[in-house]
C-alpha atoms as a PDB file:
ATOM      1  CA  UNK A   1    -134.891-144.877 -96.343  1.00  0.00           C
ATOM      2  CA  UNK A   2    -133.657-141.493 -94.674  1.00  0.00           C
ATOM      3  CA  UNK A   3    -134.507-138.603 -96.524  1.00  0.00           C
ATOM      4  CA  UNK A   4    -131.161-136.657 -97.509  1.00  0.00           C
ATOM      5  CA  UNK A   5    -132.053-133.358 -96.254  1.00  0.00           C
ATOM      6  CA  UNK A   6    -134.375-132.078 -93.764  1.00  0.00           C
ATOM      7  CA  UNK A   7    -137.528-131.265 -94.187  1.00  0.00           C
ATOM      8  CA  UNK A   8    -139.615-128.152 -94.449  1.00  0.00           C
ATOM      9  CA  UNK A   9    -143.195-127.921 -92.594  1.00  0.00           C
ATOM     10  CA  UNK A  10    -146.066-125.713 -94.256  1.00  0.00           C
ATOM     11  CA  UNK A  11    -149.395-126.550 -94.898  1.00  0.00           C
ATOM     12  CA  UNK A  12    -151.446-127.336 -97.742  1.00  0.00           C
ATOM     13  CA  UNK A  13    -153.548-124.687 -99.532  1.00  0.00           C
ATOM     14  CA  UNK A  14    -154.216-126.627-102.383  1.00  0.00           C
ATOM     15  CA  UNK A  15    -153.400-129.562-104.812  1.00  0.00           C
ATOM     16  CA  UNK A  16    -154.054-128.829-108.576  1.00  0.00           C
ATOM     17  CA  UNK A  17    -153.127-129.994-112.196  1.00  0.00           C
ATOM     18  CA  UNK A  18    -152.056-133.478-110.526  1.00  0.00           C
ATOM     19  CA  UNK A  19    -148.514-132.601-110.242  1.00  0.00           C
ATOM     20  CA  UNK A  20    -148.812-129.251-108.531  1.00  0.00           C
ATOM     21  CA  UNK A  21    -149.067-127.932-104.098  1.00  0.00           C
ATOM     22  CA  UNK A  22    -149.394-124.784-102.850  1.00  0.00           C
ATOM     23  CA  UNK A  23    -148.205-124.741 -99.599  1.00  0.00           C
ATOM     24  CA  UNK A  24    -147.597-122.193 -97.266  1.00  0.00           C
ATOM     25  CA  UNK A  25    -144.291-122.364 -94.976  1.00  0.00           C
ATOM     26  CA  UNK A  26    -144.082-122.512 -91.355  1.00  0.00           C
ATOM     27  CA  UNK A  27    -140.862-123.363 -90.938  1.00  0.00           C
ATOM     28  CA  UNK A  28    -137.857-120.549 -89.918  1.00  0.00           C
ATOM     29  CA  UNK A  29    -137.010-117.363 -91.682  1.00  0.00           C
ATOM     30  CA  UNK A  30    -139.317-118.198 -94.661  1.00  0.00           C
ATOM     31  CA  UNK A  31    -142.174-118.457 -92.349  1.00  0.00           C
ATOM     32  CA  UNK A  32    -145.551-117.343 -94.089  1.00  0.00           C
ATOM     33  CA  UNK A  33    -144.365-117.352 -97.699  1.00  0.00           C
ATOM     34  CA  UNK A  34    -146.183-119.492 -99.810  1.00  0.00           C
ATOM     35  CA  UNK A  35    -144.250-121.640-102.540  1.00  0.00           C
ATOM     36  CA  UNK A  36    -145.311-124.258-105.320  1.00  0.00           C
ATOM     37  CA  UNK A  37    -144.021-127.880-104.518  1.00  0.00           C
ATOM     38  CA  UNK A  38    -143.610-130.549-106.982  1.00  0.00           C
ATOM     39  CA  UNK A  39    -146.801-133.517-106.416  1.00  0.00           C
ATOM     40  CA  UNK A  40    -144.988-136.822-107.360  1.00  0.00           C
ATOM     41  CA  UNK A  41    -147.881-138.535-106.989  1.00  0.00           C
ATOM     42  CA  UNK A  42    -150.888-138.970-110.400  1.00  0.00           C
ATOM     43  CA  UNK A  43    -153.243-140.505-108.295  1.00  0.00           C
ATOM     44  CA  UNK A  44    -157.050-138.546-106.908  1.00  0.00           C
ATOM     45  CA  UNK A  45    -155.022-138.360-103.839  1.00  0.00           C
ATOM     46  CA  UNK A  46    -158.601-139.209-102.248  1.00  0.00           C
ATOM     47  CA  UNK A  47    -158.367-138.604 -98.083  1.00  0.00           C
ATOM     48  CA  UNK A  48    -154.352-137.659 -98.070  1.00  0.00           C
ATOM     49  CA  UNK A  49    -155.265-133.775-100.002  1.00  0.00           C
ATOM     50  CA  UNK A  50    -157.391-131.837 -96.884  1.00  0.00           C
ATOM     51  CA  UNK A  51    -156.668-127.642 -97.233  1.00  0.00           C
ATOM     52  CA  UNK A  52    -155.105-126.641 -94.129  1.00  0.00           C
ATOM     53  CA  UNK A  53    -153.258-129.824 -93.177  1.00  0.00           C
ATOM     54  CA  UNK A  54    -149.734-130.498 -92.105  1.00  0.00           C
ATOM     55  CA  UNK A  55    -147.289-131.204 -94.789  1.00  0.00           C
ATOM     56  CA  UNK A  56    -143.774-131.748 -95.264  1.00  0.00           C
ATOM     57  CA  UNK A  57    -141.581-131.009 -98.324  1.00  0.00           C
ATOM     58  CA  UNK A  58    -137.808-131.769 -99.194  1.00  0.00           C
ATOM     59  CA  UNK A  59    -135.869-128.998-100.989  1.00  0.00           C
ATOM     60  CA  UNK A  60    -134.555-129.705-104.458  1.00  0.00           C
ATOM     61  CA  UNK A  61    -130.694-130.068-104.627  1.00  0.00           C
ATOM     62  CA  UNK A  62    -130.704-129.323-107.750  1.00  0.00           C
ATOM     63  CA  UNK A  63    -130.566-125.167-108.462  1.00  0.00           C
ATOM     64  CA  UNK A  64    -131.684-125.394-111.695  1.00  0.00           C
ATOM     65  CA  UNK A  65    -135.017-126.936-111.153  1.00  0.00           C
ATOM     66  CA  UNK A  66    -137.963-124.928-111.739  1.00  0.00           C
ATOM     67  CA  UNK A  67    -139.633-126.343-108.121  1.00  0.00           C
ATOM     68  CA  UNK A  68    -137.715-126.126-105.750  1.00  0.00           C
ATOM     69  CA  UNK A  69    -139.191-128.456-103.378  1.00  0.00           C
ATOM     70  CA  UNK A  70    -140.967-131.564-103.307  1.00  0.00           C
ATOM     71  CA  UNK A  71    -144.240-132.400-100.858  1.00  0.00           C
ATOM     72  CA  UNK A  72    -143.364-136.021 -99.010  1.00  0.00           C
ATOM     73  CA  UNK A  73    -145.646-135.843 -96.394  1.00  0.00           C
ATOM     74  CA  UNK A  74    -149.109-134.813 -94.973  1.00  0.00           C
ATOM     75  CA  UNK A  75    -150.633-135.542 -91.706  1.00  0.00           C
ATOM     76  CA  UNK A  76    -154.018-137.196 -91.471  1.00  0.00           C
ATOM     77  CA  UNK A  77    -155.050-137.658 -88.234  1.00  0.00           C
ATOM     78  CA  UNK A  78    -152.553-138.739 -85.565  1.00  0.00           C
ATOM     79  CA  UNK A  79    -150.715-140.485 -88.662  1.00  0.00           C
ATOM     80  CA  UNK A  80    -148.128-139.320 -90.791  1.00  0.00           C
ATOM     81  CA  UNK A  81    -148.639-140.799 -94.743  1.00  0.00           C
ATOM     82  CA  UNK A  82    -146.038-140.215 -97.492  1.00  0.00           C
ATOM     83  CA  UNK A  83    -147.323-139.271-101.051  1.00  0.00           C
ATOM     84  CA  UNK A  84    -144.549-139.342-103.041  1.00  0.00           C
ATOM     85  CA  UNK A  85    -144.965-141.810-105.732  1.00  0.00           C
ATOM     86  CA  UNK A  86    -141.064-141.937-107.143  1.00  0.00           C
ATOM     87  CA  UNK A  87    -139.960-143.475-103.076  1.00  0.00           C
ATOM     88  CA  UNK A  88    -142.061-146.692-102.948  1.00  0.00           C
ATOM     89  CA  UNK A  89    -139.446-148.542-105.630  1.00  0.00           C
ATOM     90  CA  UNK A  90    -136.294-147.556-103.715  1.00  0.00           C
ATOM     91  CA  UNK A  91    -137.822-148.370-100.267  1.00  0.00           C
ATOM     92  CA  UNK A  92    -138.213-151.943-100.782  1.00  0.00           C
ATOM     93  CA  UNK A  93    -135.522-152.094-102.758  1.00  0.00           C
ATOM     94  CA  UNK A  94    -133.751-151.025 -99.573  1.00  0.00           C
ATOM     95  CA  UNK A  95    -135.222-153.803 -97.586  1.00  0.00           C
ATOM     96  CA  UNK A  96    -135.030-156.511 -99.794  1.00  0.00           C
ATOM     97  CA  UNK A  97    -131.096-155.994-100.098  1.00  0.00           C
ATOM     98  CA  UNK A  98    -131.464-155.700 -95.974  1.00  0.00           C
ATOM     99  CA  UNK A  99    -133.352-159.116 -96.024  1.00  0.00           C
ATOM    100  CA  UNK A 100    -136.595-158.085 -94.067  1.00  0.00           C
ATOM    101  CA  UNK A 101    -138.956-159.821 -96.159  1.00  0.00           C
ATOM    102  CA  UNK A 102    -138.808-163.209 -95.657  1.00  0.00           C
ATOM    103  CA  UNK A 103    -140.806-163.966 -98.328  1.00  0.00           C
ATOM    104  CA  UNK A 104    -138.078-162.466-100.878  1.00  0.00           C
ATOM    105  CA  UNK A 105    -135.081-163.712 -99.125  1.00  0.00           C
ATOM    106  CA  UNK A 106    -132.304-165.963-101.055  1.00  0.00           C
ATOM    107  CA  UNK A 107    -131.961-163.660-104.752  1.00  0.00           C
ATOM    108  CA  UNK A 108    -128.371-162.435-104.570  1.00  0.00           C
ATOM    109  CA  UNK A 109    -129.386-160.005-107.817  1.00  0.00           C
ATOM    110  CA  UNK A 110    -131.555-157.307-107.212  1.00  0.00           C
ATOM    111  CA  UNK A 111    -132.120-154.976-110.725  1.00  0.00           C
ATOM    112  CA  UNK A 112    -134.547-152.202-111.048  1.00  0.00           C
ATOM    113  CA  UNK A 113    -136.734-150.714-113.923  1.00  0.00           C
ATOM    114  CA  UNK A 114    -135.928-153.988-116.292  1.00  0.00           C
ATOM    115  CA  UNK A 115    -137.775-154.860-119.551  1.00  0.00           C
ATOM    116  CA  UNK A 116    -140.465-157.312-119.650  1.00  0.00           C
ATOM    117  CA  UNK A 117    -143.215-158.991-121.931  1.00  0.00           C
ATOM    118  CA  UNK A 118    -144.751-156.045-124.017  1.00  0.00           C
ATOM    119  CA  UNK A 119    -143.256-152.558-124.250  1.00  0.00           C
ATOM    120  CA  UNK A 120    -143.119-153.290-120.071  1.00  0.00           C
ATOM    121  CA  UNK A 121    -140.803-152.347-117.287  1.00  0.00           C
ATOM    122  CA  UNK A 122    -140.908-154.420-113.708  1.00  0.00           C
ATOM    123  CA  UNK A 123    -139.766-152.385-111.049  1.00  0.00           C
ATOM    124  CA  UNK A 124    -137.995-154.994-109.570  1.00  0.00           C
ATOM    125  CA  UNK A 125    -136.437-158.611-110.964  1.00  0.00           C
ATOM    126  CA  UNK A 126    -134.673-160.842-108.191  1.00  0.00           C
ATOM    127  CA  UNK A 127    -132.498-163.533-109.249  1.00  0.00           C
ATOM    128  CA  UNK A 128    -130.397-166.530-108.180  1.00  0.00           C
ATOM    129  CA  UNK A 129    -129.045-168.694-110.994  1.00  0.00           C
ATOM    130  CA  UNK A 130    -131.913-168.209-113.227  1.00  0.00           C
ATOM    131  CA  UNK A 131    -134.567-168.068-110.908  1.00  0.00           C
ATOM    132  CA  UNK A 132    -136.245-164.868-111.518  1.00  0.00           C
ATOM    133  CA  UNK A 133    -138.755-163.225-109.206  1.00  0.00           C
ATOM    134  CA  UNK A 134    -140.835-160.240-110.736  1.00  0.00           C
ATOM    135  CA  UNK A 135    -141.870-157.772-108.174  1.00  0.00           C
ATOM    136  CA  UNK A 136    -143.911-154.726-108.880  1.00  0.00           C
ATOM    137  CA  UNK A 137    -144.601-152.180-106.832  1.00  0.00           C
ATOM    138  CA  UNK A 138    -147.414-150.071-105.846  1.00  0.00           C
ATOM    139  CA  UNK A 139    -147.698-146.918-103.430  1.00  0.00           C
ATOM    140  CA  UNK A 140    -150.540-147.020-101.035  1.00  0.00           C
ATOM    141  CA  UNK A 141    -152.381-143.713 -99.192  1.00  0.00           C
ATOM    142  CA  UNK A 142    -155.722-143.915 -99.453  1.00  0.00           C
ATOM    143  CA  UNK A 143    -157.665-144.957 -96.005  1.00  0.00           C
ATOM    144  CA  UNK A 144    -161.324-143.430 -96.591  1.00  0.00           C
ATOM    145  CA  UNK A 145    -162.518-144.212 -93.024  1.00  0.00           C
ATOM    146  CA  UNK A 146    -160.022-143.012 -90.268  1.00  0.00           C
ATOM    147  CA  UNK A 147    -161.654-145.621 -87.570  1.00  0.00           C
ATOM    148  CA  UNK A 148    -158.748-147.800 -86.227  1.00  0.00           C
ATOM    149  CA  UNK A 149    -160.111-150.576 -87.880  1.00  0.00           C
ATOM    150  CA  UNK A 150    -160.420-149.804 -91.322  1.00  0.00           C
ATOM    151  CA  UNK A 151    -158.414-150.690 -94.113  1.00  0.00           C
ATOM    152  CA  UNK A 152    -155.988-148.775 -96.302  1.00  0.00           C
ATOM    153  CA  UNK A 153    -157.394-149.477-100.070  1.00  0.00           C
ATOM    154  CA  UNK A 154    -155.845-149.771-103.047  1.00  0.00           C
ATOM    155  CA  UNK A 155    -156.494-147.647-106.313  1.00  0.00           C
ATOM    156  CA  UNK A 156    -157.615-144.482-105.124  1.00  0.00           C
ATOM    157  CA  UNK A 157    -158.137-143.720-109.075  1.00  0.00           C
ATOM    158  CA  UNK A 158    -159.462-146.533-111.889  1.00  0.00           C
ATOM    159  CA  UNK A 159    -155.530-147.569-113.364  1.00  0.00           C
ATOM    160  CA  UNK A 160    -155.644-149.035-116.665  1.00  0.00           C
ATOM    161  CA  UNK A 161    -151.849-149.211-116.024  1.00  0.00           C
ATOM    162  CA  UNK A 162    -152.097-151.284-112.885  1.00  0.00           C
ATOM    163  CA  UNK A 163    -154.689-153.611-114.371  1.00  0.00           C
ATOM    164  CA  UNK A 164    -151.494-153.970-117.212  1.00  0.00           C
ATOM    165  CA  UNK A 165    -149.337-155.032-114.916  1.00  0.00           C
ATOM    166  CA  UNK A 166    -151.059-157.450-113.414  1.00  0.00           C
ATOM    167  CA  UNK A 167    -151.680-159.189-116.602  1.00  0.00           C
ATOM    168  CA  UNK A 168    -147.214-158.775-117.038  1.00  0.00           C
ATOM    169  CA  UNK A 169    -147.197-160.905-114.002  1.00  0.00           C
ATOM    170  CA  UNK A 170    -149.411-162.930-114.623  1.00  0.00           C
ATOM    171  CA  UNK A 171    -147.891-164.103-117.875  1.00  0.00           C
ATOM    172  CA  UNK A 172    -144.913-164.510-116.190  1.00  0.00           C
ATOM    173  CA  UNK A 173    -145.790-167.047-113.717  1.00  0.00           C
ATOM    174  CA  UNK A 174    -147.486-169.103-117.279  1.00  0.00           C
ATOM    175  CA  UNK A 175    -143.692-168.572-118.146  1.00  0.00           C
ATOM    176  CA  UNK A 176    -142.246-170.789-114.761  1.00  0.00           C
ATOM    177  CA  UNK A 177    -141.340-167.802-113.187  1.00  0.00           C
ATOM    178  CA  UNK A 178    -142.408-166.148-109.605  1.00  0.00           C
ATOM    179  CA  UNK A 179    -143.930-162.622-109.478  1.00  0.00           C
ATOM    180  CA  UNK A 180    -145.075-160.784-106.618  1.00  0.00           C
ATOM    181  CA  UNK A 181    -147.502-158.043-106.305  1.00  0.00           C
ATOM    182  CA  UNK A 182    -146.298-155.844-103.628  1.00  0.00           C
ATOM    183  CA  UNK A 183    -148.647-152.962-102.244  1.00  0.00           C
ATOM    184  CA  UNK A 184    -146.244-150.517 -99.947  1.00  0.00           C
ATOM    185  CA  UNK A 185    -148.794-148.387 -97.278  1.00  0.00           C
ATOM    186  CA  UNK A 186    -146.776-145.463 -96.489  1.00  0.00           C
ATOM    187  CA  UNK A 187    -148.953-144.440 -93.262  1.00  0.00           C
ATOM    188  CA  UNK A 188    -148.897-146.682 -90.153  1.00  0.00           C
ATOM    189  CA  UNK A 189    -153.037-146.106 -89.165  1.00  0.00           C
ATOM    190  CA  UNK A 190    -153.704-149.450 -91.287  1.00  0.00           C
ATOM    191  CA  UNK A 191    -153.942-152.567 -89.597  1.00  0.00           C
ATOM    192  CA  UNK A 192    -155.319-154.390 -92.767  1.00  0.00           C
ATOM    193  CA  UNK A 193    -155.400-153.665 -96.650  1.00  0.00           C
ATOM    194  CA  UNK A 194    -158.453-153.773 -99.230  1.00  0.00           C
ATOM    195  CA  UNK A 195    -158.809-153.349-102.600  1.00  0.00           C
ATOM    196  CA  UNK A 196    -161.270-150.633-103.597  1.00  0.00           C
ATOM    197  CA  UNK A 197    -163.603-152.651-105.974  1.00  0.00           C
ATOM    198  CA  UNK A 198    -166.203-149.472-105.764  1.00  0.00           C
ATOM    199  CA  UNK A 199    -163.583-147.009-107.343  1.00  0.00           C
ATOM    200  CA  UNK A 200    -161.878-149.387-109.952  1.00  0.00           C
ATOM    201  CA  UNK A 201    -164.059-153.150-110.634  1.00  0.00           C
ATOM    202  CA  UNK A 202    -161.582-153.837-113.702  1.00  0.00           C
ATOM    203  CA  UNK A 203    -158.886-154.211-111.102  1.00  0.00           C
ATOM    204  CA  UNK A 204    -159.815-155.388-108.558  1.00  0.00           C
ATOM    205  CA  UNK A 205    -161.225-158.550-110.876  1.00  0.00           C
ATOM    206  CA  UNK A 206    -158.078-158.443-112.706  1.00  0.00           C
ATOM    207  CA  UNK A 207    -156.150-159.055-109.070  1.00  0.00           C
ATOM    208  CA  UNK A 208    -158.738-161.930-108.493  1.00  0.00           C
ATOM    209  CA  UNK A 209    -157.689-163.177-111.916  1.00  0.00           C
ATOM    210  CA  UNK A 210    -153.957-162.698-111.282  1.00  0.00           C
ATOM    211  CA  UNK A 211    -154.053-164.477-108.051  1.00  0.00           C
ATOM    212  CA  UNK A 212    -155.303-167.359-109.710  1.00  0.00           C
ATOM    213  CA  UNK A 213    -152.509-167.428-112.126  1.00  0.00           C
ATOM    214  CA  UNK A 214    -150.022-167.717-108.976  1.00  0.00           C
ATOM    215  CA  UNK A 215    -149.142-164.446-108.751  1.00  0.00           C
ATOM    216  CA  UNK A 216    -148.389-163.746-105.145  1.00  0.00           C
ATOM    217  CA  UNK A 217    -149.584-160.805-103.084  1.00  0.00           C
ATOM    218  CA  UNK A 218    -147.711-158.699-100.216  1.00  0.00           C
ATOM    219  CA  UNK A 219    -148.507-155.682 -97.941  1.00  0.00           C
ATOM    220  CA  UNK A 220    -146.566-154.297 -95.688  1.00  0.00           C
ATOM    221  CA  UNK A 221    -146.940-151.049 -93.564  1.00  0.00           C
ATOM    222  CA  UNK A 222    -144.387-148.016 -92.953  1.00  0.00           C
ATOM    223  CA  UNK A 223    -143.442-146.285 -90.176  1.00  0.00           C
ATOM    224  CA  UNK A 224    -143.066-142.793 -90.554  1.00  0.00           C
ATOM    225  CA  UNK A 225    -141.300-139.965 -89.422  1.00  0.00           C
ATOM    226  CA  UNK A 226    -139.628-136.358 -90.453  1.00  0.00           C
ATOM    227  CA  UNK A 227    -136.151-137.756 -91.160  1.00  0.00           C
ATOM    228  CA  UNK A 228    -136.885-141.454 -92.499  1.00  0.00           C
ATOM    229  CA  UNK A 229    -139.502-144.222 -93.613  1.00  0.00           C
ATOM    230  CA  UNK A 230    -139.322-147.318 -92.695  1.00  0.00           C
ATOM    231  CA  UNK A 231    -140.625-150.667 -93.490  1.00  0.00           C
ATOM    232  CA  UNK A 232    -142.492-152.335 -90.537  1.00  0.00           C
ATOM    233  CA  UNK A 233    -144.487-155.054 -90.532  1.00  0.00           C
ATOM    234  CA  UNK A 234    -147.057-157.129 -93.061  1.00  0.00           C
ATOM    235  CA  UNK A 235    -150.405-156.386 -93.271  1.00  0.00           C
ATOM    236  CA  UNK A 236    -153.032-158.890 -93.532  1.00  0.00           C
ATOM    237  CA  UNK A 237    -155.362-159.013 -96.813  1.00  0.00           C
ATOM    238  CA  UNK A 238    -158.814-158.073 -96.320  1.00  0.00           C
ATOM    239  CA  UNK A 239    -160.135-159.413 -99.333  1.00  0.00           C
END
């Protein structure tokens, strides 16, 4: 996914009120000033919100809108991570339609944002002649140890919502369909992915649960850059 417009360096004074950035821009003849950037992302943010580090916002195309930019990036490390929440869906959208999973390969309908069991929505449903494949998606930052060895976790925050879905696709594999549980790690400084029983114990159990249902479980890495992320490749489970 290529990011319409280019990007806008500054760096990061602080992230407040969830959805809110100060960041101060380094980039050209508004150099120095510092502006308040949208946060599309609930989460604690936990290792991807340092003061002082490198970010990188998109401007809003819209001239009506209050914000009129939107932080995508930080740098931790060596690694660039993305942090906006509202990409992850389109991203392997993108790549399923572009057939590089293999494991999602052969569903000739791709929907998004479709009603399921109980006041639900599953970001995406694949189908092929009735076959339906439930996919939901979650965003992945969080690596609390930078050692090249360590694992990017999964919640950085306890989610009641996650442990919902979960359940969703779980009841939809007792229904005779397939449903995937797809964890998207938008920073490539991961070589393997954990979930972080220590911050939320309800979901990680309900995962253990789910699995046992049949739902399936993915991870794949990104590769990152100023103009574009892209998907690379998966990531074993450590857990």
């Amino acid at each position: 996914m290529k990011f319409p417009d280019p990007l806008i360096r500054g760096r990061l004074i602080r992230r407040y009120k969830r959805f809110l950035a100060d960041v101060e821009l380094e980039d050209g003849a508004k150099a120095g000033e510092v502006v308040t950037a949208h946060c599309a992302n609930p989460g604690s943010m936990l290792s991807v919100n340092e003061p002082g580090s490198e970010v990188w916002l998109s401007p809003a195309r819209n001239p009506e809108r209050k914000l009129k930019f939107t932080w995508e990036l930080i740098r931790v490390g060596g690694s660039l991570v993305g942090i906006n929440t509202q990409l992850p869906n389109a991203i392997v959208a993108e790549a399923v339609e572009a057939g590089m999973f293999p494991e999602l390969r052969g569903y000739p309908s791709l929907r998004r944002e479709v009603k399921y069991g109980e006041n639900s929505r599953i970001d995406l449903l694949l189908e092929n002649d009735g076959d339906k494949c439930y996919v939901e998606v979650k965003n992945v930052t969080m690596k609390r140890d930078l050692a090249k060895d360590a694992p990017a976790e999964f919640p950085d925050s306890v989610t009641a919502r996650g442990a919902k879905h979960l359940v969703g696709l779980a009841n939809m594999v007792g229904l005779g369909h397939r449903a995937v549980m797809f964890y998207l790690v938008q920073r490539q400084d991961a070589k393997t992915f954990a979930i972080a029983q220590d911050i939320d114990p309800v979901y990680a159990k309900g995962l253990a649960v789910a699995r046992k249902a049949g739902v399936e479980v993915l991870c794949y890495g990104c590769k990152l850059s100023k103009s574009e992320i892209r998907i690379d490749s998966p990531l074993p489970l450590a857990f």
